[in-house]
PDB file of N, CA and C in Angstrom:
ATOM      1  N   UNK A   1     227.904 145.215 154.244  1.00  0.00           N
ATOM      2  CA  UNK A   1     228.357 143.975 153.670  1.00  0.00           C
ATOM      3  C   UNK A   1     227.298 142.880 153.810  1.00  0.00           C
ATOM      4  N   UNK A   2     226.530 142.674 154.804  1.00  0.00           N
ATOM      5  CA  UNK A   2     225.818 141.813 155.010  1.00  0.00           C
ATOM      6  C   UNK A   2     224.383 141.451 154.040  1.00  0.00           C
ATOM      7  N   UNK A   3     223.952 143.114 154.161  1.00  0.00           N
ATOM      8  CA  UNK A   3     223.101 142.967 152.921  1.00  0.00           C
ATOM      9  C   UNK A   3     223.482 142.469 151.369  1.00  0.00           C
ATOM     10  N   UNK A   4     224.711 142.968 151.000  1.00  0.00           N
ATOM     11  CA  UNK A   4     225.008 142.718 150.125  1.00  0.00           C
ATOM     12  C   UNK A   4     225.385 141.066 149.841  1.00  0.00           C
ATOM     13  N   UNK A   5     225.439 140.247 150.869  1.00  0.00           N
ATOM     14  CA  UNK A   5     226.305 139.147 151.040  1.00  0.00           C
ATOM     15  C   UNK A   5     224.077 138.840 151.161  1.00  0.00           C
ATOM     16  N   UNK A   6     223.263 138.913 151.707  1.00  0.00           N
ATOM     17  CA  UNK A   6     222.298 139.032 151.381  1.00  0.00           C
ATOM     18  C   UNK A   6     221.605 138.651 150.014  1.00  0.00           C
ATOM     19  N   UNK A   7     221.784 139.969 149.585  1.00  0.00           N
ATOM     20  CA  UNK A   7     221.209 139.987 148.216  1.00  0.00           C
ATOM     21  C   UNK A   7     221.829 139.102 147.110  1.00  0.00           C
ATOM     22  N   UNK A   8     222.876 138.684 147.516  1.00  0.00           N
ATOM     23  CA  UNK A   8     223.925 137.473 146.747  1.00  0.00           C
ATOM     24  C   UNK A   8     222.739 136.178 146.726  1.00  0.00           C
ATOM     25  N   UNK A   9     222.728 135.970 148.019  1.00  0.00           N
ATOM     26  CA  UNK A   9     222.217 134.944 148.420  1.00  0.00           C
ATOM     27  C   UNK A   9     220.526 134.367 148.054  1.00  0.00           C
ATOM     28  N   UNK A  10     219.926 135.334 147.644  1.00  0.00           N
ATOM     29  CA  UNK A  10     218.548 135.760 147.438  1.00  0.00           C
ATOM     30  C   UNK A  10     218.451 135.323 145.615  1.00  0.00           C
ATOM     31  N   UNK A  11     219.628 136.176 145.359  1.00  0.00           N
ATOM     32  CA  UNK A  11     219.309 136.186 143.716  1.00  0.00           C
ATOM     33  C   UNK A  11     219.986 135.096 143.410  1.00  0.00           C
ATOM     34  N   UNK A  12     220.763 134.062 144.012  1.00  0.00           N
ATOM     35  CA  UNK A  12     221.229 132.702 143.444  1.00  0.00           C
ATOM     36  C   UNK A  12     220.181 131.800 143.727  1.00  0.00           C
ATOM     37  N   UNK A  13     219.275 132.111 144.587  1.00  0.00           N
ATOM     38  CA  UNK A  13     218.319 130.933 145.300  1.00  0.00           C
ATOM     39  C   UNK A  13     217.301 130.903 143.919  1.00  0.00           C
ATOM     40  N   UNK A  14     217.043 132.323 143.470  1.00  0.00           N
ATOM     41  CA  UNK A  14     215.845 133.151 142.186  1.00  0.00           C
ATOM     42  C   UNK A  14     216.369 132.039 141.182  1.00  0.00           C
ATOM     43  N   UNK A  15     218.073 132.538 140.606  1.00  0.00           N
ATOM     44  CA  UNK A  15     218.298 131.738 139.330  1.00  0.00           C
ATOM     45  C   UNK A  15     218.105 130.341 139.724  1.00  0.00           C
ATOM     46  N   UNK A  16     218.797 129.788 140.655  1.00  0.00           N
ATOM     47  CA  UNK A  16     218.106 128.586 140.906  1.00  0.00           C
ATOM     48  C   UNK A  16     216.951 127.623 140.736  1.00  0.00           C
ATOM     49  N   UNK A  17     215.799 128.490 141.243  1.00  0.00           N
ATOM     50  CA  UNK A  17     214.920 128.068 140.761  1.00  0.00           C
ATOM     51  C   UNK A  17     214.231 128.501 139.411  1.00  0.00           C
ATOM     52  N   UNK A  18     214.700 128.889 138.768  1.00  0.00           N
ATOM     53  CA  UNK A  18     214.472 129.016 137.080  1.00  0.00           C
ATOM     54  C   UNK A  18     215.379 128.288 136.557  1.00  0.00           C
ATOM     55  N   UNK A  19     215.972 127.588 137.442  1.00  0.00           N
ATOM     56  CA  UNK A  19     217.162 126.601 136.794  1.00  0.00           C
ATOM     57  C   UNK A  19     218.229 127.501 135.851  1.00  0.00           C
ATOM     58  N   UNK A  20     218.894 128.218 135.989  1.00  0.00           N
ATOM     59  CA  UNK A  20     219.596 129.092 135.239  1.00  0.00           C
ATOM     60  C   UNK A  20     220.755 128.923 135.865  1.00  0.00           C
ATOM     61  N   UNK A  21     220.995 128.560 137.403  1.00  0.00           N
ATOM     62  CA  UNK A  21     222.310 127.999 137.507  1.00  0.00           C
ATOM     63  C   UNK A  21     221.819 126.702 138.871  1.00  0.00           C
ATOM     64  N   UNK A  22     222.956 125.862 138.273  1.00  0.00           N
ATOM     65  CA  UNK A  22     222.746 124.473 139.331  1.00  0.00           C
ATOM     66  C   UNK A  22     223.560 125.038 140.449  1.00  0.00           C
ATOM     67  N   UNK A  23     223.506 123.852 141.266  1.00  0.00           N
ATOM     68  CA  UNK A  23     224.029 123.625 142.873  1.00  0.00           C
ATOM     69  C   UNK A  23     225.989 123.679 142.660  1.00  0.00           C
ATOM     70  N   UNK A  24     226.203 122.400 141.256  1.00  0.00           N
ATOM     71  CA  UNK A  24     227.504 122.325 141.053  1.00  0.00           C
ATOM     72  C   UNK A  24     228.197 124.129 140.825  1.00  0.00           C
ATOM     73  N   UNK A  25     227.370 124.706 140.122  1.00  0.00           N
ATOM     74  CA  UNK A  25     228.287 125.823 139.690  1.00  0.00           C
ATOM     75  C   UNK A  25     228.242 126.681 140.968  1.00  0.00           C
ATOM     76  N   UNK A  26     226.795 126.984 141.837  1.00  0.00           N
ATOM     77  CA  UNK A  26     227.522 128.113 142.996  1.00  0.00           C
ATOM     78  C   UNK A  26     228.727 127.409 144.023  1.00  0.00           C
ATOM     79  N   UNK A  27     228.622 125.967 144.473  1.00  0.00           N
ATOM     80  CA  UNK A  27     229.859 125.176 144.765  1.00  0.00           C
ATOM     81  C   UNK A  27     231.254 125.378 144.127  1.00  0.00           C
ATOM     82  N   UNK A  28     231.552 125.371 142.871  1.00  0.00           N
ATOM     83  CA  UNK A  28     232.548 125.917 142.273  1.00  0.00           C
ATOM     84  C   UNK A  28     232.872 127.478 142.754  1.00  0.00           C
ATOM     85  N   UNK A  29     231.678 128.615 141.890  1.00  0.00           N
ATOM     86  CA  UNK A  29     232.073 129.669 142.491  1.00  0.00           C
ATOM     87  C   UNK A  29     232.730 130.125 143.861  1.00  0.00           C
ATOM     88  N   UNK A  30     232.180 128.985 144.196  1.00  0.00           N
ATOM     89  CA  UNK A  30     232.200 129.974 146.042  1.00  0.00           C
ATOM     90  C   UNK A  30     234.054 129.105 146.319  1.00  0.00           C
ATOM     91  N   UNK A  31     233.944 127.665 146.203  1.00  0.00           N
ATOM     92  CA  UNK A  31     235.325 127.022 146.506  1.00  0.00           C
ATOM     93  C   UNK A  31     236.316 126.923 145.475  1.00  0.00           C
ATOM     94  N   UNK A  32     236.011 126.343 144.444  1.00  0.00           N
ATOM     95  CA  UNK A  32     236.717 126.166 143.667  1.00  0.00           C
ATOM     96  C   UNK A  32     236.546 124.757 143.040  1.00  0.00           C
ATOM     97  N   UNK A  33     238.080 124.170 143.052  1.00  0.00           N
ATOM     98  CA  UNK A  33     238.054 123.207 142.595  1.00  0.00           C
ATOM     99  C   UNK A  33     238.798 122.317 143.910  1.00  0.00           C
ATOM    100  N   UNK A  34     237.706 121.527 144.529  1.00  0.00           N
ATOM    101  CA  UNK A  34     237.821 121.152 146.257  1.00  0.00           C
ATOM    102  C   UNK A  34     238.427 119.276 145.710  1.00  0.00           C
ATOM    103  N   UNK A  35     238.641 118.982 144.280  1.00  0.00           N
ATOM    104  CA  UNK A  35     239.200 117.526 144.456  1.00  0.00           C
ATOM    105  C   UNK A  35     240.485 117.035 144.590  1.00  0.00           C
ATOM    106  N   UNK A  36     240.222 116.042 145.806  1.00  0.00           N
ATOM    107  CA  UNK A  36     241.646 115.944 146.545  1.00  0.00           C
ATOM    108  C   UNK A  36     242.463 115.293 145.002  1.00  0.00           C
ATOM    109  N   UNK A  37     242.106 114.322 144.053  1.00  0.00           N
ATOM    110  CA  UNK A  37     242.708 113.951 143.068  1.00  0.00           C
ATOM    111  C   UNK A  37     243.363 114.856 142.038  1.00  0.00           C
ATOM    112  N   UNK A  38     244.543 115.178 141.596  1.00  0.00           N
ATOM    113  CA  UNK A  38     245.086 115.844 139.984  1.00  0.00           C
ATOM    114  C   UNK A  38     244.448 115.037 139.588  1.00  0.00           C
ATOM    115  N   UNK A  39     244.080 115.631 138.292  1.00  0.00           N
ATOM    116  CA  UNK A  39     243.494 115.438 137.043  1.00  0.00           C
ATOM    117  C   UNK A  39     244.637 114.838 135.913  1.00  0.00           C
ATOM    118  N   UNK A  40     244.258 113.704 134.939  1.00  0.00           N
ATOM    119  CA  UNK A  40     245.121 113.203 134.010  1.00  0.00           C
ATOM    120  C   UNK A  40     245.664 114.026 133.596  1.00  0.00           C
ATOM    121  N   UNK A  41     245.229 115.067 133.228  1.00  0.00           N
ATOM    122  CA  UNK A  41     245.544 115.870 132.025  1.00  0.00           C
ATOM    123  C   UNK A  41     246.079 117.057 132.603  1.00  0.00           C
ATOM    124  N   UNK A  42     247.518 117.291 132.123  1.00  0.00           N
ATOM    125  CA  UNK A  42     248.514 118.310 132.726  1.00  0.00           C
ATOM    126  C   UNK A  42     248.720 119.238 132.017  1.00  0.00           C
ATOM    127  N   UNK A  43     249.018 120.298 132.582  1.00  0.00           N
ATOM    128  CA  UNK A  43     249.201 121.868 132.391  1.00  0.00           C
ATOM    129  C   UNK A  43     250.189 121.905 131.517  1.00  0.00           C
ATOM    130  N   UNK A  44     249.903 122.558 130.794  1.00  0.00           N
ATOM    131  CA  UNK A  44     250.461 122.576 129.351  1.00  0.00           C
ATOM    132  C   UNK A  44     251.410 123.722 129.509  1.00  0.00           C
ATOM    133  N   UNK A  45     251.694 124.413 130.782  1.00  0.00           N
ATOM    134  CA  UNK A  45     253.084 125.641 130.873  1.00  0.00           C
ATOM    135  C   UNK A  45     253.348 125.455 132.359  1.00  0.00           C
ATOM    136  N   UNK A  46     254.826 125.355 132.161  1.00  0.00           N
ATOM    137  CA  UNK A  46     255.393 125.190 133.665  1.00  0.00           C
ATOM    138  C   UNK A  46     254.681 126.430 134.104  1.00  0.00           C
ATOM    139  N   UNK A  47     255.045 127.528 133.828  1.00  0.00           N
ATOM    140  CA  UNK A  47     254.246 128.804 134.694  1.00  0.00           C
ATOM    141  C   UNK A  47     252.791 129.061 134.779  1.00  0.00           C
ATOM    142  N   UNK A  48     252.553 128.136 134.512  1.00  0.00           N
ATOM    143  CA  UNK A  48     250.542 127.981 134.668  1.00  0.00           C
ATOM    144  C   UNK A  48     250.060 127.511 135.912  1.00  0.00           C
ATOM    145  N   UNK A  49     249.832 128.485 136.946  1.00  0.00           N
ATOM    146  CA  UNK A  49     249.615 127.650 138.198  1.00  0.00           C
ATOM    147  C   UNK A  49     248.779 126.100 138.402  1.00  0.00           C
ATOM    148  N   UNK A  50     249.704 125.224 139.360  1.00  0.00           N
ATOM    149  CA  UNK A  50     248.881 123.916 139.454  1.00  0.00           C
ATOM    150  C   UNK A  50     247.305 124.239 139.635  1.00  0.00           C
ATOM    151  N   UNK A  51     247.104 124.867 140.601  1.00  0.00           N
ATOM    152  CA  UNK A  51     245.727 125.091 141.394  1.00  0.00           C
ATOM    153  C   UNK A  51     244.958 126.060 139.953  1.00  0.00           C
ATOM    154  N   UNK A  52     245.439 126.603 139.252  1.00  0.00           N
ATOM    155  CA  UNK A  52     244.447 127.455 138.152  1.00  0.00           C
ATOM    156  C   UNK A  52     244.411 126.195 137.151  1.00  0.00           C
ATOM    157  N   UNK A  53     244.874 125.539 136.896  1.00  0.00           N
ATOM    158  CA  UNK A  53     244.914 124.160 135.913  1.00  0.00           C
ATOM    159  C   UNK A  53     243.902 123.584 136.429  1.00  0.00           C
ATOM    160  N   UNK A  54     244.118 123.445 137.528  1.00  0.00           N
ATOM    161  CA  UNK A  54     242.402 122.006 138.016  1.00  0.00           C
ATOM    162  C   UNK A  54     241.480 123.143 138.230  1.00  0.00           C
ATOM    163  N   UNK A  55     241.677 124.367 138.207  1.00  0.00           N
ATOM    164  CA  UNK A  55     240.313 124.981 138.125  1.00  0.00           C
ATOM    165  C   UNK A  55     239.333 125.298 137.097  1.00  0.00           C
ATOM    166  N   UNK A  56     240.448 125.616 135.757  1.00  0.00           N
ATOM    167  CA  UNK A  56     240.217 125.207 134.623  1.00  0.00           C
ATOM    168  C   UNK A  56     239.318 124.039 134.247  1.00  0.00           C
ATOM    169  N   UNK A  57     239.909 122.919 134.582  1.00  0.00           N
ATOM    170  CA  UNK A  57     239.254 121.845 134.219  1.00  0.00           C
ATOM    171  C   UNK A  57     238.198 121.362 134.812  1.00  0.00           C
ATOM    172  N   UNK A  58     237.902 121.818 135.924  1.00  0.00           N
ATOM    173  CA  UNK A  58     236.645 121.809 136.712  1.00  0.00           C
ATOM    174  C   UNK A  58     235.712 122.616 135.975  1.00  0.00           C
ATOM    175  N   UNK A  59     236.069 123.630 135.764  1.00  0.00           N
ATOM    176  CA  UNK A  59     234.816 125.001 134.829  1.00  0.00           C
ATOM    177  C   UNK A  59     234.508 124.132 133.721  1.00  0.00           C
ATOM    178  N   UNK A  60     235.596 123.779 133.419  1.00  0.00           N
ATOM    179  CA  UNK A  60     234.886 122.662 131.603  1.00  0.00           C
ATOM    180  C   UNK A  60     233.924 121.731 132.296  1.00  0.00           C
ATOM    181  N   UNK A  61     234.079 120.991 133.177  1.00  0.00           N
ATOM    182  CA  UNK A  61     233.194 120.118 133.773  1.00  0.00           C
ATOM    183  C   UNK A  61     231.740 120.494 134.222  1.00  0.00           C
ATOM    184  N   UNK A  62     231.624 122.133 134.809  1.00  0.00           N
ATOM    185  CA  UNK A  62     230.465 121.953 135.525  1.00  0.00           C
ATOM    186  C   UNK A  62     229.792 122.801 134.918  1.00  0.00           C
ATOM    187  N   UNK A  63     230.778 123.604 133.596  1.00  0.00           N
ATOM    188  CA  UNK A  63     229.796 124.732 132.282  1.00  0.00           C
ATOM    189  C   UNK A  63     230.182 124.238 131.361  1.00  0.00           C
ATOM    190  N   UNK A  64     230.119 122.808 130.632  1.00  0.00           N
ATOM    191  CA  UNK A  64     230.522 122.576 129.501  1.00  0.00           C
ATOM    192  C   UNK A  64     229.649 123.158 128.735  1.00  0.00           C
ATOM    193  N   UNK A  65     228.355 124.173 128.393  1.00  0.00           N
ATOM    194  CA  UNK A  65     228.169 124.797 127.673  1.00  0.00           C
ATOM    195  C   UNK A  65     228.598 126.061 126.964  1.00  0.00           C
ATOM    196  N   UNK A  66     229.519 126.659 128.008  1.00  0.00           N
ATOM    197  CA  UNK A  66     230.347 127.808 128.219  1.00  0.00           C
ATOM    198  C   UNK A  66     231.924 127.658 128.160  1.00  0.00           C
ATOM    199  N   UNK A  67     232.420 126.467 128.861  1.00  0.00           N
ATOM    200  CA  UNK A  67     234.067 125.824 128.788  1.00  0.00           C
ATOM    201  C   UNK A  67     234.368 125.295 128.185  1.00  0.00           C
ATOM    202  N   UNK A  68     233.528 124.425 127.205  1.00  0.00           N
ATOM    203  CA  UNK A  68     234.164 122.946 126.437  1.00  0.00           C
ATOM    204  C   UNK A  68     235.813 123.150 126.180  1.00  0.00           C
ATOM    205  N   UNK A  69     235.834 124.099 125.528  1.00  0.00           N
ATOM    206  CA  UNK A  69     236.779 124.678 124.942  1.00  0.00           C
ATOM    207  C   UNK A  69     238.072 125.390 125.452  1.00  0.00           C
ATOM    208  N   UNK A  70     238.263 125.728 126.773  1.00  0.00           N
ATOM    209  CA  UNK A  70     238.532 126.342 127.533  1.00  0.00           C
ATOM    210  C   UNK A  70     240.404 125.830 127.512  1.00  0.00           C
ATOM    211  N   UNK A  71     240.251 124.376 128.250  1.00  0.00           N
ATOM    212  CA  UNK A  71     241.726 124.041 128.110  1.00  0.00           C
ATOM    213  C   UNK A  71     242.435 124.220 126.361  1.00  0.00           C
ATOM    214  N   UNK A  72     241.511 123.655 125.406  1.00  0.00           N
ATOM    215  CA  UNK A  72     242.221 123.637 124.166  1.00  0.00           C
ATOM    216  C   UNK A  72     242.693 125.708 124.266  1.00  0.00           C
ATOM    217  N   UNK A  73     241.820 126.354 124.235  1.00  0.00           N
ATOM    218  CA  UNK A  73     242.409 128.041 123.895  1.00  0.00           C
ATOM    219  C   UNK A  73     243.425 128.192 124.972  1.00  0.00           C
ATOM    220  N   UNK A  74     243.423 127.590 126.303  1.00  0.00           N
ATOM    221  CA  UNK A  74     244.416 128.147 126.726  1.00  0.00           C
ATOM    222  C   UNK A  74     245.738 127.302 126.181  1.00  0.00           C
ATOM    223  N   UNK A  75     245.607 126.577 125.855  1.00  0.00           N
ATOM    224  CA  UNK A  75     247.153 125.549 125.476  1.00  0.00           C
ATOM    225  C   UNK A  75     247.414 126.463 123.483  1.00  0.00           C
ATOM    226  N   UNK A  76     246.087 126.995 122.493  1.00  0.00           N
ATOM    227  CA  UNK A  76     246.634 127.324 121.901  1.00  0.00           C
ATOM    228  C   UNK A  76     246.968 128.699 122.096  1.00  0.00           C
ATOM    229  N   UNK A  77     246.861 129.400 122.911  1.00  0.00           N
ATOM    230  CA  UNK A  77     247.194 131.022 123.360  1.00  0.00           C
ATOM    231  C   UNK A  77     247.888 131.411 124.302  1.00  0.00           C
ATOM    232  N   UNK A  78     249.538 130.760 124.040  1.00  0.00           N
ATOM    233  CA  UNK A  78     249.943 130.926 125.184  1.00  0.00           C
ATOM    234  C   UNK A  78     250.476 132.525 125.767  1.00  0.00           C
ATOM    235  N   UNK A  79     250.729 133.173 124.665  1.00  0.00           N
ATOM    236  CA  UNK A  79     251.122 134.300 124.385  1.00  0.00           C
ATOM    237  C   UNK A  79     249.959 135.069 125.298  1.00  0.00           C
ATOM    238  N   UNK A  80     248.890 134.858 125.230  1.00  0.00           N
ATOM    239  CA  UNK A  80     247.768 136.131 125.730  1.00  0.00           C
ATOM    240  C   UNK A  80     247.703 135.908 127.083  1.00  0.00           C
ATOM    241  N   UNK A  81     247.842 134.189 127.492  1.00  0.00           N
ATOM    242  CA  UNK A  81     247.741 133.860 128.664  1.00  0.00           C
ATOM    243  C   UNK A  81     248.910 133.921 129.577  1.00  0.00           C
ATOM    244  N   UNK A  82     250.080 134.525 129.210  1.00  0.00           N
ATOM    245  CA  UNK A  82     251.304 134.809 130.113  1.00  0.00           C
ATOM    246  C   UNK A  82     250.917 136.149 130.474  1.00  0.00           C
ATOM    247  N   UNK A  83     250.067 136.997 129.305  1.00  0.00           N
ATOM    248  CA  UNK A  83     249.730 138.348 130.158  1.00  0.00           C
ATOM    249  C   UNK A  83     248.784 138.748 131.359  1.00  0.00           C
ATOM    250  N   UNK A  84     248.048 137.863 131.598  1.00  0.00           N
ATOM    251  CA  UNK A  84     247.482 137.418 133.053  1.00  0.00           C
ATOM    252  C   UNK A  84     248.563 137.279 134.329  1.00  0.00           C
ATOM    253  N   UNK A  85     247.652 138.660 134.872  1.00  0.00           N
ATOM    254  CA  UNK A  85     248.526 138.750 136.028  1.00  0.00           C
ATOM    255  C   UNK A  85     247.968 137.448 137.321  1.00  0.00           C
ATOM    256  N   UNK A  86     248.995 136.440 137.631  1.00  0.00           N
ATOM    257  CA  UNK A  86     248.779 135.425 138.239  1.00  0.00           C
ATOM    258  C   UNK A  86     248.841 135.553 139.997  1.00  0.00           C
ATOM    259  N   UNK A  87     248.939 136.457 140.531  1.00  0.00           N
ATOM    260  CA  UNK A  87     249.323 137.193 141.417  1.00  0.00           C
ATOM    261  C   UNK A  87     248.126 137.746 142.398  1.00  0.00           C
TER     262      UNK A  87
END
């Protein structure tokens, strides 16, 4: 495990410095979404976990090249997104 927890550590420092991923996104990866504040903007399905909602909206925040979009598909797909096992 260690190596492997290692080699994690090695190849984020690499992309790093090719700038291929910032400081904000391995912070996300590793915690999440650590702000003590909810966010304005509310979860669009009672059964949509609170804590996956602000995580959501954190990913739009710190990959808006990759998320922009992220809350709008999940609010129009609700159907695909109840099949996610939340568990």
């Amino acid at each position: 495990m260690h190596k492997l927890l290692f080699s994690f550590q090695i190849t984020i420092k690499l992309e790093q410095d090719l700038k291929k991923v910032t400081q904000d996104e391995v912070d996300f990866f590793i915690k999440g979404n650590i702000a003590l504040e909810k966010s304005k903007r509310k979860k669009p399905f009672a059964w949509f976990p609170e804590e996956g909602w602000e995580d959501c909206i954190r990913l739009g925040e710190v990959m808006p090249d990759k998320f922009s979009s992220l809350l709008e598909d999940i609010e129009r797909n609700e159907k695909i997104w109840l099949q996610v096992n939340w568990c």
